[in-house]
PDB file of N, CA and C in Angstrom:
ATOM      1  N   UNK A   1      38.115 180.399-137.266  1.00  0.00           N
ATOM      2  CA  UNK A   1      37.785 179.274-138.102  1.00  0.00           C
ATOM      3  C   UNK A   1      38.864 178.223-138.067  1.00  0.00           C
ATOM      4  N   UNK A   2      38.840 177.030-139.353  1.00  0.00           N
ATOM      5  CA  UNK A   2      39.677 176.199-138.827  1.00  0.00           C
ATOM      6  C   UNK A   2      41.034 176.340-139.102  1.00  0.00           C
ATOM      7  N   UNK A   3      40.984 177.705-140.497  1.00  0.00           N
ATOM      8  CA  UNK A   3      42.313 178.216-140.802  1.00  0.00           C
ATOM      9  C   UNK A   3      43.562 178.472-139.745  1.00  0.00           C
ATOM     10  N   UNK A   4      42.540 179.111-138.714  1.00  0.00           N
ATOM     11  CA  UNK A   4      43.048 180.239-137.902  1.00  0.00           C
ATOM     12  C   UNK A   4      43.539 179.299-136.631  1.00  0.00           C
ATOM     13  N   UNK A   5      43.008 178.070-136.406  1.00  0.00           N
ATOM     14  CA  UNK A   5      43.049 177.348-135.589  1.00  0.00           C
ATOM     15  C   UNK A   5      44.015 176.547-135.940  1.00  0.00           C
ATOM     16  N   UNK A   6      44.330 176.138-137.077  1.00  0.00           N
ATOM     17  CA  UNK A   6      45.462 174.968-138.233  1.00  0.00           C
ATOM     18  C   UNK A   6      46.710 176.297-137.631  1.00  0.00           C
ATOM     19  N   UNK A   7      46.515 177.578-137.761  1.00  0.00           N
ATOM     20  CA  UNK A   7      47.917 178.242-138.094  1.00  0.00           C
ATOM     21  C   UNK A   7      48.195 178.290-136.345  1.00  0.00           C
ATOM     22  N   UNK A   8      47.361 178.783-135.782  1.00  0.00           N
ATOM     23  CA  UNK A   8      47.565 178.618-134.052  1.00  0.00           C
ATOM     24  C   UNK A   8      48.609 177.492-133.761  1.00  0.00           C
ATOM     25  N   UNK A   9      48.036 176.322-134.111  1.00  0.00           N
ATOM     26  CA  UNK A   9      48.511 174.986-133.763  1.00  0.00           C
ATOM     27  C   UNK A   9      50.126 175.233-134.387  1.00  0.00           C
ATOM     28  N   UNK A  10      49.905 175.385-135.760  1.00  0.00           N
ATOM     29  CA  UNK A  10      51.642 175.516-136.379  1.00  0.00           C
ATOM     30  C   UNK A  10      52.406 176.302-135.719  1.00  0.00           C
ATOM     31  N   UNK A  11      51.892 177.261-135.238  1.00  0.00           N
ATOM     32  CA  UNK A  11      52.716 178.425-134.000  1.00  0.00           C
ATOM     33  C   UNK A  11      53.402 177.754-132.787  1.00  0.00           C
ATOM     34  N   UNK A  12      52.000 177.281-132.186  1.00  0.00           N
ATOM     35  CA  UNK A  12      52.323 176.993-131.285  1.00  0.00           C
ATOM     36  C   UNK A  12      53.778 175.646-131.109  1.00  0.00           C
ATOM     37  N   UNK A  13      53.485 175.113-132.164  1.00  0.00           N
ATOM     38  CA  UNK A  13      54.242 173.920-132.793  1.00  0.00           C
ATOM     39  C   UNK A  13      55.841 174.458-133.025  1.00  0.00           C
ATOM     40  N   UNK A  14      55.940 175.323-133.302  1.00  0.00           N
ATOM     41  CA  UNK A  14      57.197 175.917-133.919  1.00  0.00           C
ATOM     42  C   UNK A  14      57.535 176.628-132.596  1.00  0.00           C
ATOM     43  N   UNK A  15      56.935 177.516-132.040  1.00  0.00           N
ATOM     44  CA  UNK A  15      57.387 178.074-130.872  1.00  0.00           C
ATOM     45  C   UNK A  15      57.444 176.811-129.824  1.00  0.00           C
ATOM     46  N   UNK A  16      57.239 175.781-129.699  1.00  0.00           N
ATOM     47  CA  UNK A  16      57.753 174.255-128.698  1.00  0.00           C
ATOM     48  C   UNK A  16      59.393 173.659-129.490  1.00  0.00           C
ATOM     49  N   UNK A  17      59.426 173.434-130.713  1.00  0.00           N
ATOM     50  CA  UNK A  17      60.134 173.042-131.061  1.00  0.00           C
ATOM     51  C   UNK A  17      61.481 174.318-131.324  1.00  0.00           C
ATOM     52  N   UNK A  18      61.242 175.779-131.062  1.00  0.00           N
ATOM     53  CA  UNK A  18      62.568 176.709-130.878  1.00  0.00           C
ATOM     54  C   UNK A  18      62.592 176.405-129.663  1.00  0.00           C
ATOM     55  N   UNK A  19      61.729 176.233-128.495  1.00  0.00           N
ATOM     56  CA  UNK A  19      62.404 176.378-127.159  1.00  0.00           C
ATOM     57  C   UNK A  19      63.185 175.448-126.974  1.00  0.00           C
ATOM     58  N   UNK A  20      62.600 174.009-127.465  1.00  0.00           N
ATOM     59  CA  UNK A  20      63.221 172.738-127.283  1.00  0.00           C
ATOM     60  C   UNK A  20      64.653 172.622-127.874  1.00  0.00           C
ATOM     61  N   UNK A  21      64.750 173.468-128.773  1.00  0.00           N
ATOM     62  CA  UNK A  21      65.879 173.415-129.771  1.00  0.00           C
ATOM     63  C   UNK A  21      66.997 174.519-129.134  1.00  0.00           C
ATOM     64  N   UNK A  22      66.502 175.139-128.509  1.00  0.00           N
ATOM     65  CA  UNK A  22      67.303 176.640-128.559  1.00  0.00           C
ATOM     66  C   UNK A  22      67.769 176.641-127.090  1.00  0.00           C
ATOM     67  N   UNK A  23      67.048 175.989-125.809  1.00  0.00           N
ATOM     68  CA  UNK A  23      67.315 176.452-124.073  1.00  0.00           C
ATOM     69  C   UNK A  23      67.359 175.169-123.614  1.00  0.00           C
ATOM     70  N   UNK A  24      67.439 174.788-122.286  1.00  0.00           N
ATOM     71  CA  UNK A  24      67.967 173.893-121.705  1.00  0.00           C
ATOM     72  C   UNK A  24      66.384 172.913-121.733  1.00  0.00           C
ATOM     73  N   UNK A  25      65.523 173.108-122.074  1.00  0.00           N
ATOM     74  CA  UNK A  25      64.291 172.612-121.645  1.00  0.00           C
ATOM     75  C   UNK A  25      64.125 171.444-122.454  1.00  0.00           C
ATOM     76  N   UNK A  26      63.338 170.761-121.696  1.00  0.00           N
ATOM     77  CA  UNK A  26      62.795 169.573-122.323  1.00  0.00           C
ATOM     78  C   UNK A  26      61.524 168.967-122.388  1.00  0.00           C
ATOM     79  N   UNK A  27      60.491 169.832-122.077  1.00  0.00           N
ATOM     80  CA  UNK A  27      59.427 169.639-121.986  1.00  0.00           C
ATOM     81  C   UNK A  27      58.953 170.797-122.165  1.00  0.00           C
ATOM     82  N   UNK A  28      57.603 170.700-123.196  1.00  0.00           N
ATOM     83  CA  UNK A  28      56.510 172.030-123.599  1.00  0.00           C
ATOM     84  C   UNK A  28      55.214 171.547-123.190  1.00  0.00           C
ATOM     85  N   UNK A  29      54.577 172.139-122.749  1.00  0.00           N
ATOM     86  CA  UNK A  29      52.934 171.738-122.347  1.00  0.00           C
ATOM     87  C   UNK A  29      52.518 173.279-122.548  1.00  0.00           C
ATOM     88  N   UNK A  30      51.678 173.294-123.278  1.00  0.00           N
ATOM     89  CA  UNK A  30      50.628 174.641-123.162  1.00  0.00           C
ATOM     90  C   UNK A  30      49.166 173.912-123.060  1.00  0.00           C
ATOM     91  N   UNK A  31      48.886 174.674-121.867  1.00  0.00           N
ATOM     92  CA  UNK A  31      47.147 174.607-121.497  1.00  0.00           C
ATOM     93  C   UNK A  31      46.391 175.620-122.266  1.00  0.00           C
ATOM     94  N   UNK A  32      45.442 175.958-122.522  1.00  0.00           N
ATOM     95  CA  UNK A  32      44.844 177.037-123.052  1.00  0.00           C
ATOM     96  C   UNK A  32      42.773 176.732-122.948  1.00  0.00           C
ATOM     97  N   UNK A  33      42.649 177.794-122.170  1.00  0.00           N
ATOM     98  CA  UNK A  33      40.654 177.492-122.432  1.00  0.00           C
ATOM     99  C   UNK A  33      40.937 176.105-121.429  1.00  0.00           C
ATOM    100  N   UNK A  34      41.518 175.783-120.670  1.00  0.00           N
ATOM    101  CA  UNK A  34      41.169 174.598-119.773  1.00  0.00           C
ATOM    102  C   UNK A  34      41.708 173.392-120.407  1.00  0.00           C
ATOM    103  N   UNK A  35      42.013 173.460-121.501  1.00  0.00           N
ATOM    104  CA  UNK A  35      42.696 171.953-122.067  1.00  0.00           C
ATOM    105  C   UNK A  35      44.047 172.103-122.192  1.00  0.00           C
ATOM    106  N   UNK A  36      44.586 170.765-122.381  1.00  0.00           N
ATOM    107  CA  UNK A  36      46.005 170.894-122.657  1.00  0.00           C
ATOM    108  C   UNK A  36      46.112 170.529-124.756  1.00  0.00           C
ATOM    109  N   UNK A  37      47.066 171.893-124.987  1.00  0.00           N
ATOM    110  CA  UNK A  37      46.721 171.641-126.578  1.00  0.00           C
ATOM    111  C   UNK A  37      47.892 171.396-127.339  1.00  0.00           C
ATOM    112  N   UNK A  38      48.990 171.012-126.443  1.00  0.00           N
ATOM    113  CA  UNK A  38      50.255 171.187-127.013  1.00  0.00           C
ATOM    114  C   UNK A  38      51.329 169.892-125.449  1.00  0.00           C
ATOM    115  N   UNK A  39      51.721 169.022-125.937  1.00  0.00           N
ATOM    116  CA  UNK A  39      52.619 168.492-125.203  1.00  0.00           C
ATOM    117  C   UNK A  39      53.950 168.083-126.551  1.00  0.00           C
ATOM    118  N   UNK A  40      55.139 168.877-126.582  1.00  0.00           N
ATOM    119  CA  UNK A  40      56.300 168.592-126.707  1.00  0.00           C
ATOM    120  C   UNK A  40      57.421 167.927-126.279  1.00  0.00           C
ATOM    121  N   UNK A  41      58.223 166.809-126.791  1.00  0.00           N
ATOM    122  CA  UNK A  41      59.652 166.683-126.208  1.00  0.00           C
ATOM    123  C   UNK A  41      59.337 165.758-125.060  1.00  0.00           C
ATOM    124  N   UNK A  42      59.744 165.562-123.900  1.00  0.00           N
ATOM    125  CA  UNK A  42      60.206 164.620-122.717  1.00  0.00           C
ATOM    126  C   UNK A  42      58.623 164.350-122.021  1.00  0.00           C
ATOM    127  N   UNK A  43      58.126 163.860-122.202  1.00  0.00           N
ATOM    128  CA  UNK A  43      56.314 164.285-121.427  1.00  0.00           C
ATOM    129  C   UNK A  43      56.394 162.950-120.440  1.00  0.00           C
ATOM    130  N   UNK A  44      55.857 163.630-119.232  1.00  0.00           N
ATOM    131  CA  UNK A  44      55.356 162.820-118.122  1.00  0.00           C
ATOM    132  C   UNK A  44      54.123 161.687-118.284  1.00  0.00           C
ATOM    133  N   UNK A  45      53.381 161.039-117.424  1.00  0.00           N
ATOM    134  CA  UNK A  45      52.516 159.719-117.491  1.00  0.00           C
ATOM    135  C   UNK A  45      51.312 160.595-118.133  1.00  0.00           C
ATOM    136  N   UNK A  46      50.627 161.835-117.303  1.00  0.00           N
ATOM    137  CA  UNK A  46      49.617 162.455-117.519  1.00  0.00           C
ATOM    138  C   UNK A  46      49.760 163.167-119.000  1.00  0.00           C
ATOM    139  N   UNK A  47      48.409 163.262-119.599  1.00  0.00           N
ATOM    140  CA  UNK A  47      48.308 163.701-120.635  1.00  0.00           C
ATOM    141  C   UNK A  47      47.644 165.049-120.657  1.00  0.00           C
ATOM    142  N   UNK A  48      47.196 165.480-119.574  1.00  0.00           N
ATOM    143  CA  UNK A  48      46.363 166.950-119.501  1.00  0.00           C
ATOM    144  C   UNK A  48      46.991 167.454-117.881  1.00  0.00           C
ATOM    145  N   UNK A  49      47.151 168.560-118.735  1.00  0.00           N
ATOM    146  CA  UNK A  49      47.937 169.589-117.439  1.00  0.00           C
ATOM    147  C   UNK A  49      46.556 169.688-116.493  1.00  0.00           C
ATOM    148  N   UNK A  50      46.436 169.251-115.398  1.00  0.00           N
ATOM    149  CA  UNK A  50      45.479 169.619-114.429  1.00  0.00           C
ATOM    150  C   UNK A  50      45.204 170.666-113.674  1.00  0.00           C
ATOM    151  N   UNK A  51      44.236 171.321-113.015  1.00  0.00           N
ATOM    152  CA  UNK A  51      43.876 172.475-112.564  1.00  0.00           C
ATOM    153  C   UNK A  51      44.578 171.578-111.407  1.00  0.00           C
ATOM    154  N   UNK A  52      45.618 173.060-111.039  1.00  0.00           N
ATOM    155  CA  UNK A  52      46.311 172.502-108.946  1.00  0.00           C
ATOM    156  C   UNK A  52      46.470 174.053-108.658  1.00  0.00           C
ATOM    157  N   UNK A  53      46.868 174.142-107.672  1.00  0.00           N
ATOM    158  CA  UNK A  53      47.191 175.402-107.205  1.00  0.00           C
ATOM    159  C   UNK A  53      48.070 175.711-107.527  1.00  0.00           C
ATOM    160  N   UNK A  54      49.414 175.709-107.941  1.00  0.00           N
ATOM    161  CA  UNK A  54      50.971 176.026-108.050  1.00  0.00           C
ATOM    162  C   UNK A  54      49.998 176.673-109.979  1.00  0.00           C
ATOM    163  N   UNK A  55      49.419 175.909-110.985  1.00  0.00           N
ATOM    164  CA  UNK A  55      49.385 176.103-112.125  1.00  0.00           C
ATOM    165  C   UNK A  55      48.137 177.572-111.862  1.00  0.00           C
ATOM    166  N   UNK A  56      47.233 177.410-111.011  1.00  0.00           N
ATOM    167  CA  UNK A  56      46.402 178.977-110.577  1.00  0.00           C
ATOM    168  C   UNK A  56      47.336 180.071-111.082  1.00  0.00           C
ATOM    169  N   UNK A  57      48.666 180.524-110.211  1.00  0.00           N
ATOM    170  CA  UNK A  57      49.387 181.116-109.727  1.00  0.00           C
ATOM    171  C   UNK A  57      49.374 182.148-111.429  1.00  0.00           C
ATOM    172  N   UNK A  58      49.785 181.083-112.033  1.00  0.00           N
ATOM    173  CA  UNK A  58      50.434 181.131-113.786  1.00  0.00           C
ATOM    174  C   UNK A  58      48.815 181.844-114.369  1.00  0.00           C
ATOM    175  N   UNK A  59      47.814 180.935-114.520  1.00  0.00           N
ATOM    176  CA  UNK A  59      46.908 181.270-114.988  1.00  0.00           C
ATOM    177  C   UNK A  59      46.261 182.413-114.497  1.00  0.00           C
ATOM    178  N   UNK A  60      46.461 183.190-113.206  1.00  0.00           N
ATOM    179  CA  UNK A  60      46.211 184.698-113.049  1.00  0.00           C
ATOM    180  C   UNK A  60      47.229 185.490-113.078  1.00  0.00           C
ATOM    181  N   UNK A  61      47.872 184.972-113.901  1.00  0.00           N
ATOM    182  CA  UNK A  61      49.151 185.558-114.481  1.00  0.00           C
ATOM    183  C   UNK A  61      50.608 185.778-114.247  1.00  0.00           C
ATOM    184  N   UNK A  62      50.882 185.106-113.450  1.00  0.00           N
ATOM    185  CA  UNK A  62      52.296 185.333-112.641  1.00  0.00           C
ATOM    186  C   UNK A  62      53.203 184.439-113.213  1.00  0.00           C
ATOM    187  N   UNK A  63      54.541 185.060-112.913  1.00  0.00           N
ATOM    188  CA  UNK A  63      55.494 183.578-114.112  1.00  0.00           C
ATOM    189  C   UNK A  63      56.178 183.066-112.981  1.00  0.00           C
ATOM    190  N   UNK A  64      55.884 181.817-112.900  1.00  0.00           N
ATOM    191  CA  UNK A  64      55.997 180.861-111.535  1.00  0.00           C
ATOM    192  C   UNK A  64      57.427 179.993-112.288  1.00  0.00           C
ATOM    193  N   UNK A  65      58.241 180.355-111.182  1.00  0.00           N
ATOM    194  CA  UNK A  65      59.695 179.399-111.079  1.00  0.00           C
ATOM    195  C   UNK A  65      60.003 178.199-110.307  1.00  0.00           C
ATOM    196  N   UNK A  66      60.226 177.456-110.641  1.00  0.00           N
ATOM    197  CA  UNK A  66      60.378 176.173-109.731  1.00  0.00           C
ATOM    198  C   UNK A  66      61.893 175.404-109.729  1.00  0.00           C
ATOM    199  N   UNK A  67      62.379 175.855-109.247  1.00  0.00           N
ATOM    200  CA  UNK A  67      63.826 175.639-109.767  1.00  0.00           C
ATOM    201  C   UNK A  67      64.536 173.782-108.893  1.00  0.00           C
ATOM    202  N   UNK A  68      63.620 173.651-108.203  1.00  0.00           N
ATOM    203  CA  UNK A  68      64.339 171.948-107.628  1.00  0.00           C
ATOM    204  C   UNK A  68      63.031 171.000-107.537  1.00  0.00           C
ATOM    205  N   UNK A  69      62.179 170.743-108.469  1.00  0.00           N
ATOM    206  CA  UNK A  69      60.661 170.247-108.659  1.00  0.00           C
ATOM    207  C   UNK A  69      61.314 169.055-107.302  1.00  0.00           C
ATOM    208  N   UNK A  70      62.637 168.332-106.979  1.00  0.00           N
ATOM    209  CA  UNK A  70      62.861 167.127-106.803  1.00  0.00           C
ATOM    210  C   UNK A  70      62.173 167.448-104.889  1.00  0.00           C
ATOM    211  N   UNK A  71      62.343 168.678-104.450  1.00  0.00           N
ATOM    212  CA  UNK A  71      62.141 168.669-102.962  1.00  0.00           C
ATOM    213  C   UNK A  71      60.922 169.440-102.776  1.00  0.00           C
ATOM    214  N   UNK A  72      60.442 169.531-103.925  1.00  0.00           N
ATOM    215  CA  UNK A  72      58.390 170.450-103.318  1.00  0.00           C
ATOM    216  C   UNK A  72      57.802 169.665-103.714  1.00  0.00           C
ATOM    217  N   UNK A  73      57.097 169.580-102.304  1.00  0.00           N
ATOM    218  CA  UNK A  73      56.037 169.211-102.083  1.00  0.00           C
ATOM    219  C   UNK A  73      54.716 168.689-102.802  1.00  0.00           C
ATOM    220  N   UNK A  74      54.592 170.303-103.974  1.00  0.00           N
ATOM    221  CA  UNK A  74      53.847 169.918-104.793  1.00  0.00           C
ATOM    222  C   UNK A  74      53.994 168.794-105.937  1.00  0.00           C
ATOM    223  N   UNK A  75      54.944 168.822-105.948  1.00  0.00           N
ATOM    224  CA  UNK A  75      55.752 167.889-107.114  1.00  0.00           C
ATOM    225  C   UNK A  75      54.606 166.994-107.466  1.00  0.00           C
ATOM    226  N   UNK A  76      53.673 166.820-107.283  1.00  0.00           N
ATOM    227  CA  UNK A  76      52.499 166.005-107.225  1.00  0.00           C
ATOM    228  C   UNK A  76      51.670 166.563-108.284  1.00  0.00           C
ATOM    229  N   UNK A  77      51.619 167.774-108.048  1.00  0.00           N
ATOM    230  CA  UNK A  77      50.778 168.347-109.114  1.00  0.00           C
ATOM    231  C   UNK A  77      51.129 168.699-110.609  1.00  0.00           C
ATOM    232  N   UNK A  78      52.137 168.007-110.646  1.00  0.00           N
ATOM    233  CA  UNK A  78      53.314 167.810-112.157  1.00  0.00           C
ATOM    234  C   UNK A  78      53.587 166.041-112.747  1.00  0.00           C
ATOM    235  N   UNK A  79      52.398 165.513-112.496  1.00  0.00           N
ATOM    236  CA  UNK A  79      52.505 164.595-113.445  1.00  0.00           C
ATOM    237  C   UNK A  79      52.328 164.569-114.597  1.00  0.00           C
ATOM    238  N   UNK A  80      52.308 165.403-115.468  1.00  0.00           N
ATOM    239  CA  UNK A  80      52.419 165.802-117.170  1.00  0.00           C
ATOM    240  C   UNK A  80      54.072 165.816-117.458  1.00  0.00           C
ATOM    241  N   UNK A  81      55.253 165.954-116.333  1.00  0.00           N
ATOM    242  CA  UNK A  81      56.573 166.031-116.208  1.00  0.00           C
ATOM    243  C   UNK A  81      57.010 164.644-116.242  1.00  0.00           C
ATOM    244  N   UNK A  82      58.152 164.589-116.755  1.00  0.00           N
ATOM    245  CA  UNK A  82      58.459 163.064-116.541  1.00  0.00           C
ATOM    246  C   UNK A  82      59.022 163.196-114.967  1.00  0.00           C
ATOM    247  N   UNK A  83      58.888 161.791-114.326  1.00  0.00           N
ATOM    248  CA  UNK A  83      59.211 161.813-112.671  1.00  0.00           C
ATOM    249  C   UNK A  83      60.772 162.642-112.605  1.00  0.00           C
ATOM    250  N   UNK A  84      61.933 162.582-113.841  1.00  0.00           N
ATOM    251  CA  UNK A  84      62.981 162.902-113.105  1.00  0.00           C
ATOM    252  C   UNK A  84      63.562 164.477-113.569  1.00  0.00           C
ATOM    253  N   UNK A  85      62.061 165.177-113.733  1.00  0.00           N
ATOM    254  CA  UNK A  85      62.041 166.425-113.793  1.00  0.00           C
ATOM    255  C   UNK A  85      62.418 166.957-112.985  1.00  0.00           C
ATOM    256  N   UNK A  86      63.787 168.006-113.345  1.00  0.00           N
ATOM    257  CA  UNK A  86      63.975 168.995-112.114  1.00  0.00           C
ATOM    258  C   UNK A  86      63.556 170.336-111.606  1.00  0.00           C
ATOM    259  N   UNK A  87      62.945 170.864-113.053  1.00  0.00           N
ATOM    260  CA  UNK A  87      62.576 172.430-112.509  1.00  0.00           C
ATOM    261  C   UNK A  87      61.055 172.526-113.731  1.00  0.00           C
ATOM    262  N   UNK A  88      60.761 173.422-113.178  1.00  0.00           N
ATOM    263  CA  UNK A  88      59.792 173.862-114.202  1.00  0.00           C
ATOM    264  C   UNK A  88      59.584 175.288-114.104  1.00  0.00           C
ATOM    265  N   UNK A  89      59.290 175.996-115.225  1.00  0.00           N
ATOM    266  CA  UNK A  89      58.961 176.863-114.886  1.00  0.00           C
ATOM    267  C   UNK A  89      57.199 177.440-116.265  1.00  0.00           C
ATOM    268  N   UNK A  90      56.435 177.729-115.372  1.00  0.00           N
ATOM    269  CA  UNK A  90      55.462 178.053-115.248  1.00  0.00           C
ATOM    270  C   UNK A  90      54.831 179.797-116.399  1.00  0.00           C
ATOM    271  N   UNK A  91      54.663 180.020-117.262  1.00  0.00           N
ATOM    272  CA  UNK A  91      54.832 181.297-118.092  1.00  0.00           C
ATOM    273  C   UNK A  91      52.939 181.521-118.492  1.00  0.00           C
ATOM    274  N   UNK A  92      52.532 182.485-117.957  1.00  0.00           N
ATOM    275  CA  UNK A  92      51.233 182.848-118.317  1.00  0.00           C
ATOM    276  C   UNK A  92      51.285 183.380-119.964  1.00  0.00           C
ATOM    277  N   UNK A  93      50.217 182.739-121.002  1.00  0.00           N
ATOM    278  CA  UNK A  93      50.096 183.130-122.142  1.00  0.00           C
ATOM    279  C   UNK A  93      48.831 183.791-122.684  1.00  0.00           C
ATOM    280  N   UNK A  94      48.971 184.654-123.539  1.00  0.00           N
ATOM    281  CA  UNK A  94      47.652 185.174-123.735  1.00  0.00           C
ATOM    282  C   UNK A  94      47.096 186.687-123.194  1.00  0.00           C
ATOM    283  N   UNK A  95      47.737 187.038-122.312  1.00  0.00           N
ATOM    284  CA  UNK A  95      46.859 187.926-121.456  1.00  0.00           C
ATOM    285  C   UNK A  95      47.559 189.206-121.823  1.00  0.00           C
ATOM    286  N   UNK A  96      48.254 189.683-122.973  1.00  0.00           N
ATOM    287  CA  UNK A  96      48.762 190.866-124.237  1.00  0.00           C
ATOM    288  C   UNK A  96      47.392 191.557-124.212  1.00  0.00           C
ATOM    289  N   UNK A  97      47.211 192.689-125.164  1.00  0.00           N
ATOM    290  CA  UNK A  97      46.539 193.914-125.371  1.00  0.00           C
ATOM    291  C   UNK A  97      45.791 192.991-126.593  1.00  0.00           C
ATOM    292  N   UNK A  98      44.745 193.109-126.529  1.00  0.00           N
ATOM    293  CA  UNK A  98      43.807 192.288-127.450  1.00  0.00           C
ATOM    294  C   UNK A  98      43.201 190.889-127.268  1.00  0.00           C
ATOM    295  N   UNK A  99      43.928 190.370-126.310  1.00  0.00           N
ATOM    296  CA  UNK A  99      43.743 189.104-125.845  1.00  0.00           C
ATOM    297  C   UNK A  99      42.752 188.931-124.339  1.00  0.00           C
ATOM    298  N   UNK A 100      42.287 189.518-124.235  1.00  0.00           N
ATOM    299  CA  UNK A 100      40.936 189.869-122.539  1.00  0.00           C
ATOM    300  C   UNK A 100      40.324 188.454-122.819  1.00  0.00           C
ATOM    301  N   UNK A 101      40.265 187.513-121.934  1.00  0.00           N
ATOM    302  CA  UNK A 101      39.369 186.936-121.620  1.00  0.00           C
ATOM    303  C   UNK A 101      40.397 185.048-122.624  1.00  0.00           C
ATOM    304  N   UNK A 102      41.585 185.074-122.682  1.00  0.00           N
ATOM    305  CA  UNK A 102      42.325 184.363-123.141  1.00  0.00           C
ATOM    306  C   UNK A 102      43.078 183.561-121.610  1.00  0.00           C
ATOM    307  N   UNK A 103      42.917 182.073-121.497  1.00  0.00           N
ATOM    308  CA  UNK A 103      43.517 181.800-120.674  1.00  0.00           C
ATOM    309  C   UNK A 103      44.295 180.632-121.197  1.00  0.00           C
ATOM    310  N   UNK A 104      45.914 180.991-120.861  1.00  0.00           N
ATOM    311  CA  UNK A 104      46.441 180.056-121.268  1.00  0.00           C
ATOM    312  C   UNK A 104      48.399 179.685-120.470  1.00  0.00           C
ATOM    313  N   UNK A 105      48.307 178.986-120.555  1.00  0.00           N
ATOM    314  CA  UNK A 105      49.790 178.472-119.404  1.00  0.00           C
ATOM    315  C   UNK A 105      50.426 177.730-120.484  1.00  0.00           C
TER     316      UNK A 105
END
């Protein structure tokens, strides 16, 4: 309901603003169900994380590292990043014991 959806959002909200606060990062984007529902902190031109191949990788679950965004190739498929993004890294969410059929990056 919309309770459950209001407290999601505050989660998710609080868990962007410890990472932002706490590690070197500067940018939060969580995708979830195909949308983007969460952009934190430093955000690129694009406003919705797009389906590319490098973000696949994440969404069938793998935790994808990108440690020099400045010399791949794909770097293309990260316009939600601001251009003088250097790394990203990529963390599948959702896919815990109770969560089947949850897709979220």
């Amino acid at each position: 309901g919309e309770s459950a959806s209001a407290a999601a959002a505050a989660a998710l909200e609080w868990a962007a603003a410890t990472a932002l606060g706490s590690t070197a990062a500067t940018s939060v984007h969580v995708r979830f169900r195909g949308s983007t529902v969460l952009r934190a902190g430093v955000v690129g031109a694009a406003e919705e994380v797009a389906d590319a191949p490098i973000l696949g990788k994440a969404l069938r679950g793998e935790e994808v590292n990108l440690p020099d965004l400045q010399i791949l190739p794909g770097k293309v498929e990260f316009d939600y990043l601001p251009p003088n993004c250097q790394s990203a890294l990529l963390l599948p969410l959702g896919r815990g014991e109770g969560d089947a059929g949850a897709e979220g990056v």
